[in-house]
Protein backbone atom coordinates (compact mmCIF):
# COMPACT_ATOMS: atom_id res chain seq x y z
CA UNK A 1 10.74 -7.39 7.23
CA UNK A 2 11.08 -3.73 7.22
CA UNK A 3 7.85 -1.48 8.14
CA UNK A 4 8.57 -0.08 4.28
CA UNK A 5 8.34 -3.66 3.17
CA UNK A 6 5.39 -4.33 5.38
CA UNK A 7 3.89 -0.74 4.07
CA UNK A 8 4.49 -2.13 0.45
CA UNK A 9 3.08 -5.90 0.67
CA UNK A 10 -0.04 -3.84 2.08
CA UNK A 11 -0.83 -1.57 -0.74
CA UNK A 12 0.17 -4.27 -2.94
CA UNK A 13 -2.72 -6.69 -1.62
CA UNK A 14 -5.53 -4.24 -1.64
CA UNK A 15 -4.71 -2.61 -4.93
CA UNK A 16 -4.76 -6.75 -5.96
CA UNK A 17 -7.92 -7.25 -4.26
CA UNK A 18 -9.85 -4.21 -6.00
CA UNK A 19 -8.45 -5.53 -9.35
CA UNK A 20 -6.56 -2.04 -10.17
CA UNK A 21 -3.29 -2.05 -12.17
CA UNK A 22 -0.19 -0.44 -11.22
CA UNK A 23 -0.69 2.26 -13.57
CA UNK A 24 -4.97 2.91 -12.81
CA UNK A 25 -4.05 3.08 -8.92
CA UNK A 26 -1.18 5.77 -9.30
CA UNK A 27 -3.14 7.36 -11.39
CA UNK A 28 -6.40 7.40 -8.83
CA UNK A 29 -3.93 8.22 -6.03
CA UNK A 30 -1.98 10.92 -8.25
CA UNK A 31 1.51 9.06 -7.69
CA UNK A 32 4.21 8.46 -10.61
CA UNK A 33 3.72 4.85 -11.46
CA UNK A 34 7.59 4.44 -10.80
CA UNK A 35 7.34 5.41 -7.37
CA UNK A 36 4.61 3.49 -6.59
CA UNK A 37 6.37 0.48 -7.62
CA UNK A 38 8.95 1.21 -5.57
CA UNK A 39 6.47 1.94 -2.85
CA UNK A 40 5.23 -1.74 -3.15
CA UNK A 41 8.87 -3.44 -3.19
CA UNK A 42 9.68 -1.40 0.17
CA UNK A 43 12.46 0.62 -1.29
CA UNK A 44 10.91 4.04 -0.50
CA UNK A 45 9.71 5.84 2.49
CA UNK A 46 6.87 7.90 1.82
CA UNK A 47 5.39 11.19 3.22
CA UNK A 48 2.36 11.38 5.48
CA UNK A 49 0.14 13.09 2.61
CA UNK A 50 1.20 10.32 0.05
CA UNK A 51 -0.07 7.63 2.50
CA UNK A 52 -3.31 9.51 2.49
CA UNK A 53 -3.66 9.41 -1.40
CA UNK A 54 -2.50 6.17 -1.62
CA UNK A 55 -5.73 5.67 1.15
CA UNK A 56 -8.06 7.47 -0.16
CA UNK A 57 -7.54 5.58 -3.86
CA UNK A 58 -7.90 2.56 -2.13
CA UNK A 59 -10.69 3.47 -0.13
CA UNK A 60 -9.36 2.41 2.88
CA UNK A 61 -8.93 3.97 6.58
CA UNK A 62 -6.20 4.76 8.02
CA UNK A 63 -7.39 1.96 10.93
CA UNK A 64 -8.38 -0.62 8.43
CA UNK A 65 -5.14 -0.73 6.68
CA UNK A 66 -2.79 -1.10 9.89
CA UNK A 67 -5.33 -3.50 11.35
CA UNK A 68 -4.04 -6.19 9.22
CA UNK A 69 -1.97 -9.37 10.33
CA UNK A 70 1.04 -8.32 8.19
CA UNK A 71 1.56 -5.24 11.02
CA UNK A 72 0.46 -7.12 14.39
CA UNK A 73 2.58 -10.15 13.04
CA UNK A 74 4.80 -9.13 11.13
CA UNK A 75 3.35 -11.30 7.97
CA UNK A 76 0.45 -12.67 5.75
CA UNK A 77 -2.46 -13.73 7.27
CA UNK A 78 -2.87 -17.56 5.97
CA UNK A 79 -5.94 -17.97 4.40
């Protein structure tokens, strides 16, 4: 799995967990809703400053996010 695919699966789960659509996130992280899906299937790199939106509208740090078992492992944490 690429780190864009790894990126994606990762804004995918916490914009899951905090119940927000596709379109209410990009909106919240002023994104395109395209791109964001793109974002989220790992077909796009993305800029430093649209990480930080895409942080900021989850409410997430920039530790918290990479501190996940999808980056140290390389995949989902089982539950």
């Amino acid at each position: 799995m690429t780190i864009q695919e790894r990126i994606g699966k990762r804004i995918t789960q916490l914009r899951k967990e905090k119940k927000l659509s596709q379109q209410k996130f990009a909106y919240e992280a002023d994104i395109e809703r395209s791109f964001l899906t793109h974002i989220e299937k790992g077909r796009k790199n993305i800029s430093v400053g649209t990480l930080e939106r895409i942080f900021a509208g989850l409410e997430v740090s920039f530790k918290d996010f990479f501190d996940a078992e999808i980056f140290i492992n390389g995949k989902k944490k089982k539950a």
